[in-house]
C-alpha atoms as a PDB file:
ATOM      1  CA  UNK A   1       9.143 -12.572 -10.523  1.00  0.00           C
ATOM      2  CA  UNK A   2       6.602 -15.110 -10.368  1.00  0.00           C
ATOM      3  CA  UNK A   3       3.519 -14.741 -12.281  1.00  0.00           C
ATOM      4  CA  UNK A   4      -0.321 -14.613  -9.854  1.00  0.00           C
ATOM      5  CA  UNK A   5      -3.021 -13.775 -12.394  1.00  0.00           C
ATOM      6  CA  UNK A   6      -5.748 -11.065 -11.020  1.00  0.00           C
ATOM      7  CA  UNK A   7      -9.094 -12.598 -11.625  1.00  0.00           C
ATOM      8  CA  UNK A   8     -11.791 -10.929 -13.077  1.00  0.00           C
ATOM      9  CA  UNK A   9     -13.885 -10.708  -9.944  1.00  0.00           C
ATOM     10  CA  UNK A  10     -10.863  -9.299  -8.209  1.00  0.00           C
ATOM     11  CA  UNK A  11     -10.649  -6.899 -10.845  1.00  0.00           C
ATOM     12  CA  UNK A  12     -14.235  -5.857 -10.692  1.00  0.00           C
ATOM     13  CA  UNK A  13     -14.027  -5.995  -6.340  1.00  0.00           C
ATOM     14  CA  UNK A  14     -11.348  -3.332  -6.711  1.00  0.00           C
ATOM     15  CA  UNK A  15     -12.719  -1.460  -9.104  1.00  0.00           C
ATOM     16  CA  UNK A  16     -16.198  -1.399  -7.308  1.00  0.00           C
ATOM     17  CA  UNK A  17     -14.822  -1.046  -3.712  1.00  0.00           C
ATOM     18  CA  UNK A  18     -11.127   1.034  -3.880  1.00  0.00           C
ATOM     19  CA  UNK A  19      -9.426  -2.065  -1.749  1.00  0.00           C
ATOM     20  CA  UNK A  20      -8.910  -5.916  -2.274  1.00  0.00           C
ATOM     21  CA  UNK A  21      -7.847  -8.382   0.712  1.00  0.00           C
ATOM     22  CA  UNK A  22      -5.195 -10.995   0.667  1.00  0.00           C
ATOM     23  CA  UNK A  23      -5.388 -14.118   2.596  1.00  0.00           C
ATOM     24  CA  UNK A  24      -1.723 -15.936   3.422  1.00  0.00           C
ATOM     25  CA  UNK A  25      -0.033 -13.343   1.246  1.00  0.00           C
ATOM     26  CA  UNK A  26       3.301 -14.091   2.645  1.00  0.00           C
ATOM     27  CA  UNK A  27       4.595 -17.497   4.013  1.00  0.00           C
ATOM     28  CA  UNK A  28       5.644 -18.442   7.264  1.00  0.00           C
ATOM     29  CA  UNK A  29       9.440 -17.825   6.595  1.00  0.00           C
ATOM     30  CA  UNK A  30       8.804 -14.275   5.025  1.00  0.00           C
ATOM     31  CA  UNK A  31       6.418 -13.196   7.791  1.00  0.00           C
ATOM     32  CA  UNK A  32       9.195 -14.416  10.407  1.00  0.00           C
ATOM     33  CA  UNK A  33      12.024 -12.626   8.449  1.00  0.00           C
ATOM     34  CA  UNK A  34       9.635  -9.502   7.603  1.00  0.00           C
ATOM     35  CA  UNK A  35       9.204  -9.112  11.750  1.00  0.00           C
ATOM     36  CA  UNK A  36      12.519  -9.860  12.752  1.00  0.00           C
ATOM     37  CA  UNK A  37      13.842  -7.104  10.358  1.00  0.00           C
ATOM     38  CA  UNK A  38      10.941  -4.945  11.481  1.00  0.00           C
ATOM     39  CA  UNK A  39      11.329  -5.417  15.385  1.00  0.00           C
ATOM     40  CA  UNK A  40      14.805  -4.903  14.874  1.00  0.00           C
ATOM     41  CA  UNK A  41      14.607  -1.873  13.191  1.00  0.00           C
ATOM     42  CA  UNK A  42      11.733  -0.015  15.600  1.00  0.00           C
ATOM     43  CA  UNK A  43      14.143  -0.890  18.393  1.00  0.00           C
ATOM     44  CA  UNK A  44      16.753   0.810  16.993  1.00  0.00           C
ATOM     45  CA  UNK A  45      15.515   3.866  15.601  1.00  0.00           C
ATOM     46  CA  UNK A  46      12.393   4.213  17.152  1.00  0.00           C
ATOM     47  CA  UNK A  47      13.090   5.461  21.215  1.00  0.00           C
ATOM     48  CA  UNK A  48      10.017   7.606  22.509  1.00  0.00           C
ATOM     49  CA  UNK A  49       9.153   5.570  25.062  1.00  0.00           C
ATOM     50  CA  UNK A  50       5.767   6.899  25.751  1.00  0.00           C
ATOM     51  CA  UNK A  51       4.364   6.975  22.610  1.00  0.00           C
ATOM     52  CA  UNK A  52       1.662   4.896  20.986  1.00  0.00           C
ATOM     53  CA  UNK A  53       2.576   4.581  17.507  1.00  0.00           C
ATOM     54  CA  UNK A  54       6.127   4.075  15.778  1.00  0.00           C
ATOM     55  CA  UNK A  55       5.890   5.344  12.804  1.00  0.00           C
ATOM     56  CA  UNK A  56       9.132   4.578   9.792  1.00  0.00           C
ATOM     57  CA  UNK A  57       9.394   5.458   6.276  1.00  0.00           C
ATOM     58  CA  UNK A  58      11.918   4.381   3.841  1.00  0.00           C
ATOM     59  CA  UNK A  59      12.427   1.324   5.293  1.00  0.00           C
ATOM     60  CA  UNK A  60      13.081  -0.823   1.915  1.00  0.00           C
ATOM     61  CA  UNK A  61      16.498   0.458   2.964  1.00  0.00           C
ATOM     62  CA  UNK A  62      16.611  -2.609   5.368  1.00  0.00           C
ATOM     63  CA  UNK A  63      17.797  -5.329   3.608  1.00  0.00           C
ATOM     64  CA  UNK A  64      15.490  -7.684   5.156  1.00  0.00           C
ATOM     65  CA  UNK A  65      12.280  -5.808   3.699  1.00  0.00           C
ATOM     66  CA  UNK A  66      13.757  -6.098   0.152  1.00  0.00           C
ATOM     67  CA  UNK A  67      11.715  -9.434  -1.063  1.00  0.00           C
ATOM     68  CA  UNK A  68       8.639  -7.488  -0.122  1.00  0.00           C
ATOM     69  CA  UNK A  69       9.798  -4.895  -3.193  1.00  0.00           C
ATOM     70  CA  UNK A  70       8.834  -7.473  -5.862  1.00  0.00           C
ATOM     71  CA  UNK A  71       6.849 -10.207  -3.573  1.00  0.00           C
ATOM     72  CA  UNK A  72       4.926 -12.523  -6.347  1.00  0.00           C
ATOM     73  CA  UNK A  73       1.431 -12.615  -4.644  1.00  0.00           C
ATOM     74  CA  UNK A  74       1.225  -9.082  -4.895  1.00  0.00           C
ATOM     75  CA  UNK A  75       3.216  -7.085  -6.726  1.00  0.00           C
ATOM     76  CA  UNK A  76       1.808  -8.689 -10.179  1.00  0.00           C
ATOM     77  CA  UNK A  77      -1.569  -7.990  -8.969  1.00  0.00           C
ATOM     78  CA  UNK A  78      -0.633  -4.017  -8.884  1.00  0.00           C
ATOM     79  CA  UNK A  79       0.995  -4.023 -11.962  1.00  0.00           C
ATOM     80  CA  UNK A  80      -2.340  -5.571 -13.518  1.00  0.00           C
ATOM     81  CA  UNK A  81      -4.344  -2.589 -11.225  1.00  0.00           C
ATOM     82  CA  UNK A  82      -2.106   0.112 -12.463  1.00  0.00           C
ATOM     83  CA  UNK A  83       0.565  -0.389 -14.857  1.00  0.00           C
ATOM     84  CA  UNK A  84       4.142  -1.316 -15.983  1.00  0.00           C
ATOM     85  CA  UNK A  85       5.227   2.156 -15.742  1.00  0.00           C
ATOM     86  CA  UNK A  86       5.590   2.137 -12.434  1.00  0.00           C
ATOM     87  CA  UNK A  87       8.114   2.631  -9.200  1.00  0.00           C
ATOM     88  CA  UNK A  88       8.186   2.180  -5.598  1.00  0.00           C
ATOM     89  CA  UNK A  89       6.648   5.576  -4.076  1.00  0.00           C
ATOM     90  CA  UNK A  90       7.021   4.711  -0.077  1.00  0.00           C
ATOM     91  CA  UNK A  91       8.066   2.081   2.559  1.00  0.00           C
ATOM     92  CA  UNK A  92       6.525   2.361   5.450  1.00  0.00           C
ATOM     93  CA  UNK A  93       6.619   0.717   8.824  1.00  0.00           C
ATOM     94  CA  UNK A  94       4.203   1.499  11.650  1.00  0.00           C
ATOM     95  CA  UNK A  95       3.729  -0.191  15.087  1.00  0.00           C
ATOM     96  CA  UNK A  96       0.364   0.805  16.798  1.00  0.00           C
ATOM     97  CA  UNK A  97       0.538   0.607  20.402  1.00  0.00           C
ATOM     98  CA  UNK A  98      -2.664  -0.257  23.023  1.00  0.00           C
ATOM     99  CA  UNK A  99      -4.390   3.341  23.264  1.00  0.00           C
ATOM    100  CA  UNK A 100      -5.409   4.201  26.837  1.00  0.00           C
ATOM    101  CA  UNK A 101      -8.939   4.393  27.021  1.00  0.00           C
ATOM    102  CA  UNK A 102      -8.756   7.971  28.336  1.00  0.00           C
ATOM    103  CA  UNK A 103      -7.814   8.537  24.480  1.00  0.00           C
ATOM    104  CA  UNK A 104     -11.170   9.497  22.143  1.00  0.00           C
ATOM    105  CA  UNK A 105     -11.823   8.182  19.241  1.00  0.00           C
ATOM    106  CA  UNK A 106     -10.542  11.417  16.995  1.00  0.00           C
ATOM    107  CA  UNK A 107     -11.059   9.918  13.428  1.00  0.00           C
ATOM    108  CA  UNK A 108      -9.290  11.671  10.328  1.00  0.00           C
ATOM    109  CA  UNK A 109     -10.848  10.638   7.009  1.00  0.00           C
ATOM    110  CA  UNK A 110      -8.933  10.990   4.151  1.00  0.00           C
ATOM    111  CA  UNK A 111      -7.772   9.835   0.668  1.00  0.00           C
ATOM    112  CA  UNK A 112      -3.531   9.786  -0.393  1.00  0.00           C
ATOM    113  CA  UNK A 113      -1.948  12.262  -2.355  1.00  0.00           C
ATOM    114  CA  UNK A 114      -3.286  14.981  -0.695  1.00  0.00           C
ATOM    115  CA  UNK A 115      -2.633  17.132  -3.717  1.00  0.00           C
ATOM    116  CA  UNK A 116      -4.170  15.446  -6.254  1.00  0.00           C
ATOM    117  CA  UNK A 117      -7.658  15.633  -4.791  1.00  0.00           C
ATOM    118  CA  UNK A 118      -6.990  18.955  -4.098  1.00  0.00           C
ATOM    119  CA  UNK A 119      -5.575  19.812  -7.547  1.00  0.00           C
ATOM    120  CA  UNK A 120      -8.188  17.730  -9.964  1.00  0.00           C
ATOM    121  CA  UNK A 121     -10.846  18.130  -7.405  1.00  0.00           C
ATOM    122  CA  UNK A 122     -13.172  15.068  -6.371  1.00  0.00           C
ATOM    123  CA  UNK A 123     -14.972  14.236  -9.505  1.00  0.00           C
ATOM    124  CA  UNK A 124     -11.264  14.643 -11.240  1.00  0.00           C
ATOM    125  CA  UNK A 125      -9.099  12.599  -9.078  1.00  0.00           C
ATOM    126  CA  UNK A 126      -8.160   9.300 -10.523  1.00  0.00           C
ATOM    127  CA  UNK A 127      -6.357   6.119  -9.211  1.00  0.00           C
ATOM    128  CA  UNK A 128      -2.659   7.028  -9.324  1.00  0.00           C
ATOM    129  CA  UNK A 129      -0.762   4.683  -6.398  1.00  0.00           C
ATOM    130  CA  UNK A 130      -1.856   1.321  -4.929  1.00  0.00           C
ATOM    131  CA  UNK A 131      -0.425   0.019  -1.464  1.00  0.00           C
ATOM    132  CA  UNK A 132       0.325  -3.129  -0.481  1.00  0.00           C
ATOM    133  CA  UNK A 133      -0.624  -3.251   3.465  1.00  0.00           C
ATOM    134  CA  UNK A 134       1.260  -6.474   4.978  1.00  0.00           C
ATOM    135  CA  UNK A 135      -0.257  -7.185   8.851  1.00  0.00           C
ATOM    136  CA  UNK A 136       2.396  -8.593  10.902  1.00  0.00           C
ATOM    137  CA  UNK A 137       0.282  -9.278  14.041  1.00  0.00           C
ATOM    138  CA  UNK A 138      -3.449 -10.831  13.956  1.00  0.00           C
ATOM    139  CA  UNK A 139      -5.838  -8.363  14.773  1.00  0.00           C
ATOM    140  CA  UNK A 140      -9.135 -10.028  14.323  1.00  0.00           C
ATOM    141  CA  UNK A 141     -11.213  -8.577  16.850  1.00  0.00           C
ATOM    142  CA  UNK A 142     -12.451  -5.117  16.819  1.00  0.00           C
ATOM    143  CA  UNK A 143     -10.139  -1.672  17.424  1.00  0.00           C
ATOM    144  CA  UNK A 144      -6.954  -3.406  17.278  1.00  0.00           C
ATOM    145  CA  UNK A 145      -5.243  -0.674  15.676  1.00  0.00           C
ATOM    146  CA  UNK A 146      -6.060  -1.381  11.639  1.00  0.00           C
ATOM    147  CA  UNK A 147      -7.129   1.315   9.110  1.00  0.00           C
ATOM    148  CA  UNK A 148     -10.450   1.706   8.683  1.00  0.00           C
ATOM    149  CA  UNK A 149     -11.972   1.636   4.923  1.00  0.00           C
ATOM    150  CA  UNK A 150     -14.966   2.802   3.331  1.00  0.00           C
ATOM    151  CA  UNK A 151     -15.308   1.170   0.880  1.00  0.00           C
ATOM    152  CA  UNK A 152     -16.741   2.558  -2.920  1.00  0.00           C
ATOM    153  CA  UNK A 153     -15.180   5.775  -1.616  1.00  0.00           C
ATOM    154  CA  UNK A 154     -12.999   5.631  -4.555  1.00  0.00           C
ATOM    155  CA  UNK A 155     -15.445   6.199  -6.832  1.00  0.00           C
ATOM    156  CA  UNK A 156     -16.803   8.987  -4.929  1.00  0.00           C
ATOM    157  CA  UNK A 157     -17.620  12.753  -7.078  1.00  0.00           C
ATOM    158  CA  UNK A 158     -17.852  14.398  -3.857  1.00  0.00           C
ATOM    159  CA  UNK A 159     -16.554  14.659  -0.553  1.00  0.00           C
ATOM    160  CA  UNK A 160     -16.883  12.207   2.362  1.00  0.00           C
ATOM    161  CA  UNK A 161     -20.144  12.266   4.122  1.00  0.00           C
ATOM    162  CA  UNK A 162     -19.724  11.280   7.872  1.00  0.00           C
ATOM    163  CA  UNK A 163     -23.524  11.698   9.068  1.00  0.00           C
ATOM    164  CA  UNK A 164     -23.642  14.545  12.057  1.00  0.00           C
ATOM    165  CA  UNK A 165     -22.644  12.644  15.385  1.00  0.00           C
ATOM    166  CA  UNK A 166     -20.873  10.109  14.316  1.00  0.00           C
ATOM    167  CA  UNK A 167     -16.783   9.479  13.186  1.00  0.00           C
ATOM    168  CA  UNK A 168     -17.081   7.363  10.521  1.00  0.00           C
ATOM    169  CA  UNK A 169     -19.635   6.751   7.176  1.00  0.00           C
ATOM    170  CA  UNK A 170     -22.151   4.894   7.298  1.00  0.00           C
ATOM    171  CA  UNK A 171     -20.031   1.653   5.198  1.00  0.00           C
ATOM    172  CA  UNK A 172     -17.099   2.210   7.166  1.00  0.00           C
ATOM    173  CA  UNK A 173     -15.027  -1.167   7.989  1.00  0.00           C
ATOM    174  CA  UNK A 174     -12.434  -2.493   9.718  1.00  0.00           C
ATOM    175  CA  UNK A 175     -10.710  -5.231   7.946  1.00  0.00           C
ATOM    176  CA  UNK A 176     -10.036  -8.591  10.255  1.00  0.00           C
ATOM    177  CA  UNK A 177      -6.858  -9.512   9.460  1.00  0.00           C
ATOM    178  CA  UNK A 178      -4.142 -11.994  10.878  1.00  0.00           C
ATOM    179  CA  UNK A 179      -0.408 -12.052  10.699  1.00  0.00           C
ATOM    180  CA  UNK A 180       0.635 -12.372   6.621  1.00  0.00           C
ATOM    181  CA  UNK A 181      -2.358 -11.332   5.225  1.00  0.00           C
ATOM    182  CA  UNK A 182      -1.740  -7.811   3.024  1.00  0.00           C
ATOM    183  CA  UNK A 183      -4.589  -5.452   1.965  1.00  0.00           C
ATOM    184  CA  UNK A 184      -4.396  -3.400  -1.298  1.00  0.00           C
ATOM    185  CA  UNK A 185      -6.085  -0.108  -1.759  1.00  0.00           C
ATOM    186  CA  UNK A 186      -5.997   2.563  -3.897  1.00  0.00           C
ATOM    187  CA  UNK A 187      -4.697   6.812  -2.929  1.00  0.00           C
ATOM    188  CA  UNK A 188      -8.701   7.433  -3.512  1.00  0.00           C
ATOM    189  CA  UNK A 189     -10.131   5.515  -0.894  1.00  0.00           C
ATOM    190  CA  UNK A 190     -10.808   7.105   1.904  1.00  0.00           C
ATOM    191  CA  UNK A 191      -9.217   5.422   4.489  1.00  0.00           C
ATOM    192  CA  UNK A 192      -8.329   6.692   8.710  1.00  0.00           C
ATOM    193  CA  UNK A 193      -6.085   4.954  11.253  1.00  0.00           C
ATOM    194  CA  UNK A 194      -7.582   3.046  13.911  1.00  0.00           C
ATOM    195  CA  UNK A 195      -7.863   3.045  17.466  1.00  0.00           C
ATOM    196  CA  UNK A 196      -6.071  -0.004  19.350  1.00  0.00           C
ATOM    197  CA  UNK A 197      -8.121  -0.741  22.213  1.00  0.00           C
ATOM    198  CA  UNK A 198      -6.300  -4.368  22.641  1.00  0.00           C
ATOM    199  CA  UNK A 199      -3.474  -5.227  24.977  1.00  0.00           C
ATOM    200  CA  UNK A 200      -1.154  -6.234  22.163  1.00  0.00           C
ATOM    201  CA  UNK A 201       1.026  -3.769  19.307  1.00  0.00           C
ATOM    202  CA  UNK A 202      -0.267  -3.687  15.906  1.00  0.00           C
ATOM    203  CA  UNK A 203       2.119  -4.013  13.279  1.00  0.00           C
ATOM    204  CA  UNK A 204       1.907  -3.177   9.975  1.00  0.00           C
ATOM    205  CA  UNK A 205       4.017  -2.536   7.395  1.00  0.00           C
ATOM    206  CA  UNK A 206       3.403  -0.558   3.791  1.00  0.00           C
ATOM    207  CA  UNK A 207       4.705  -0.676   0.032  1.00  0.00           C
ATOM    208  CA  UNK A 208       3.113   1.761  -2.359  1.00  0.00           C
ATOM    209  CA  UNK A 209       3.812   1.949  -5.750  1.00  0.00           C
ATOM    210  CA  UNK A 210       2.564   4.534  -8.281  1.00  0.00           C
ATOM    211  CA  UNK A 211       3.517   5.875 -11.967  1.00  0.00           C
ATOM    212  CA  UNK A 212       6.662   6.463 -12.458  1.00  0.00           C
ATOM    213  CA  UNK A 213       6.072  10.070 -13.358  1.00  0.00           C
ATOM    214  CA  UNK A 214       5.063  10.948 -10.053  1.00  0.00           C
ATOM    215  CA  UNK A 215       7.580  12.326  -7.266  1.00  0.00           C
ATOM    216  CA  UNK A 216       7.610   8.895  -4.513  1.00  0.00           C
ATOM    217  CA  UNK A 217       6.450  10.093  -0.942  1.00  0.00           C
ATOM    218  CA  UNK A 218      10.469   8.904   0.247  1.00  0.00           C
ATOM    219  CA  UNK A 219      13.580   9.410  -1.347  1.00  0.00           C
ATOM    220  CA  UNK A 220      13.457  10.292  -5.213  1.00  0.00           C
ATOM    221  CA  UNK A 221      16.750   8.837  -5.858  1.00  0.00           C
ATOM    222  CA  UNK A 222      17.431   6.125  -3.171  1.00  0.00           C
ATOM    223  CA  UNK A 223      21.042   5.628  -2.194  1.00  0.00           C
ATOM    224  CA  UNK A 224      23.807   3.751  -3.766  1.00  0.00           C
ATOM    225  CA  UNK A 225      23.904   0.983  -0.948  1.00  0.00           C
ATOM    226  CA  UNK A 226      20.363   0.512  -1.078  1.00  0.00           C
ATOM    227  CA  UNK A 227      19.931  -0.168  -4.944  1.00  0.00           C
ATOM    228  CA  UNK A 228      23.313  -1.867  -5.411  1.00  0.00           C
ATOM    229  CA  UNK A 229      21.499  -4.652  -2.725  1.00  0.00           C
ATOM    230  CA  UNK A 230      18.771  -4.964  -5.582  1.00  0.00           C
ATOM    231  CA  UNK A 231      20.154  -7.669  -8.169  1.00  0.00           C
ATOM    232  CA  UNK A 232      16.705  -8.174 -10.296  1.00  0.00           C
ATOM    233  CA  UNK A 233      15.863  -5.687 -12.970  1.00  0.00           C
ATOM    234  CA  UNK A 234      12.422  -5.459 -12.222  1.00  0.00           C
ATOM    235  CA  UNK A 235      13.224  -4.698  -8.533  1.00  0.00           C
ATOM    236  CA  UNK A 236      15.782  -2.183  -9.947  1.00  0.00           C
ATOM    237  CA  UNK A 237      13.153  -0.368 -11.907  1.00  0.00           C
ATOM    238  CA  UNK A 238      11.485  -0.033  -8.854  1.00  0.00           C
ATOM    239  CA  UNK A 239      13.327   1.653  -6.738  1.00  0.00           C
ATOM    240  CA  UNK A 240      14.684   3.930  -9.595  1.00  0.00           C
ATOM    241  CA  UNK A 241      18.257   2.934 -10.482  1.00  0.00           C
ATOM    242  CA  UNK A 242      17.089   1.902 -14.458  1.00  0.00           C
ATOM    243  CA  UNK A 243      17.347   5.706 -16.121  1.00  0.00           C
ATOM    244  CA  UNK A 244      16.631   6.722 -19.615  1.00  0.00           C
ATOM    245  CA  UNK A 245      19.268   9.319 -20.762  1.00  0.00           C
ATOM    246  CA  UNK A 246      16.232  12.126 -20.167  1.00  0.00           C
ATOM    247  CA  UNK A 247      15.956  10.979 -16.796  1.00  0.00           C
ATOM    248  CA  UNK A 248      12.679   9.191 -16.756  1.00  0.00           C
ATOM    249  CA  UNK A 249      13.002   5.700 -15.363  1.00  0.00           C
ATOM    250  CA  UNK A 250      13.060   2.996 -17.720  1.00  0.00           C
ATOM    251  CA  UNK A 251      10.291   0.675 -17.574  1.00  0.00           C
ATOM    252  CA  UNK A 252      11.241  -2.103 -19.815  1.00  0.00           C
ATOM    253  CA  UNK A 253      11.678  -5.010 -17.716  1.00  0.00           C
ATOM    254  CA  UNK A 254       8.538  -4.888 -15.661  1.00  0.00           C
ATOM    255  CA  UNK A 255       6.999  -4.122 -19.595  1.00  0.00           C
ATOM    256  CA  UNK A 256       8.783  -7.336 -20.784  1.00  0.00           C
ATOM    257  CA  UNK A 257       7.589  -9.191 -17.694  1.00  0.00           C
ATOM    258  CA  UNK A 258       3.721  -7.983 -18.758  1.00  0.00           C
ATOM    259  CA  UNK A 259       4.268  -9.224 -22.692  1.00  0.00           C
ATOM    260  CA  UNK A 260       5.573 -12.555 -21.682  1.00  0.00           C
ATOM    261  CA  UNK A 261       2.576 -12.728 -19.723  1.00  0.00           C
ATOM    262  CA  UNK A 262      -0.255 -11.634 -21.471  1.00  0.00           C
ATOM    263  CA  UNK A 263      -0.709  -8.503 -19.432  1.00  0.00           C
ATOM    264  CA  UNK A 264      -2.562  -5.538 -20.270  1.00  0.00           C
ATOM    265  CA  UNK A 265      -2.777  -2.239 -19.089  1.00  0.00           C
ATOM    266  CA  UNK A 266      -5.716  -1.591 -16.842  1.00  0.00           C
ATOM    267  CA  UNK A 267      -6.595   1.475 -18.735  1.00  0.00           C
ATOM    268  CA  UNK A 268      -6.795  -0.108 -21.887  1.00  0.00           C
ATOM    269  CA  UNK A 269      -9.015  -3.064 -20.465  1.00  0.00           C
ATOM    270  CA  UNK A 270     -11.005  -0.194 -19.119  1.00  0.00           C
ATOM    271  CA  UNK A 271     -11.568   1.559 -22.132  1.00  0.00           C
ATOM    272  CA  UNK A 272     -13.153  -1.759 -23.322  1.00  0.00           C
ATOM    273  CA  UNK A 273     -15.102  -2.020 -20.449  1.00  0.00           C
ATOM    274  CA  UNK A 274     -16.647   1.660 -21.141  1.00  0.00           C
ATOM    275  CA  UNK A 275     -17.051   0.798 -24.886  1.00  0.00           C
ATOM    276  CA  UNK A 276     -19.069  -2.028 -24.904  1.00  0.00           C
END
């Protein structure tokens, strides 16, 4: 895998606001095989035909998604967020369709890993998964379908406040996005889906990784004919077929891939931060 540093003002931009945007984060000849595989795979699983969102998980078990696994301008940038210790905790494919305008603007705030805020509580929670959100379709006008962010909310001690009357907080935003930009953000930002008040499908589709220790939203062992596609050991790591004889995952080559890089783990470069 290729090496894209994280800057420090990235760093700090994530850290500060829970979410970090990606211009041109695939090329032209990933984003055409990324929608091919994508269309393809919505038209043959997905068959409600009035309903306004398809909605896909596991889907790094279509061959065609599997670059995204280990994609260079982003994947190195999680590692840097997070940590080497880490594995693929969903896939996830969505296609937003045009809402009728009969349909309100219900808004559901809320941050991932449900249990973990519940668990550690607000002030406890702590960053534990980072997705990579790659947009398929330009949606750079307002209510085309995107999740809405606000942003800091990671940082938040308390819960949510959404001033009486209104759906969203005060700093809520909707990122403008066109087709191959991505969007990282962390399982405490508070993020909702959108409403797509546009003529056209929004499509989207979603890697999250988190510690390895951590039970992945999809399968927890993925099948046979889905690793045995994955030839790299760092993409192997990810999606679980590396195993330690006490059945943790082994984390050595995306470790390796740090120390030939000069990588450090975000929490120690945080405990620095705090020190000084």
């Amino acid at each position: 895998m290729k090496f894209v540093r994280l800057t420090q003002e990235q760093r700090c931009f994530f850290d500060e606001n829970g979410y970090l945007i990606i211009r041109e984060a695939l090329d032209a000849p990933m984003l055409h095989q990324v929608i091919e595989t994508a269309d393809r795979m919505v038209e043959r699983h997905y068959l409600e035909s009035g309903g306004r969102r398809a909605s896909l998980s596991n889907v790094i078990a279509e061959e065609g998604f599997i670059p995204l696994l280990t994609w260079h301008r982003t994947l190195p940038l999680v590692v840097q967020l997070l940590s080497s210790n880490i594995r693929l905790s969903k896939s996830h494919l969505i296609y937003k369709y045009p809402d009728p305008v009969s349909v309100d603007e219900e808004t559901f705030w809320h941050r991932d890993i449900q249990n973990s805020n519940e668990d550690l509580g607000p002030a406890g929670n702590t960053r534990l998964q980072i997705k990579i959100a790659y947009q398929l379709t330009d949606a750079m006008e307002s209510r085309s379908g995107n999740t809405w962010l606000s942003p800091g909310s990671n940082n938040l001690t308390r819960p949510l406040e959404i001033p009486e009357g209104k759906f969203d907080p005060e700093n809520a935003i909707e990122p403008k996005l066109r087709a191959g930009d991505a969007f990282l953000f962390e399982n405490r930002t508070f993020h909702r889906a959108g409403k797509n008040r546009t003529d056209r499908t929004r499509k989207v589709v979603m890697f999250g990784y988190s510690y390895s220790w951590l039970s992945p939203n999809d399968a927890i062992t993925q099948p046979e004919e889905v690793t045995e596609r994955i030839k790299d050991p760092i993409g192997r790591q990810l999606v679980g077929a590396l195993r330690r004889p006490n059945s943790q995952i082994d984390s050595r080559p995306l470790r390796e891939w740090c120390g030939q890089h000069g990588v450090r783990r975000a929490s120690e470069i945080a405990y620095e931060t705090s020190a000084s």
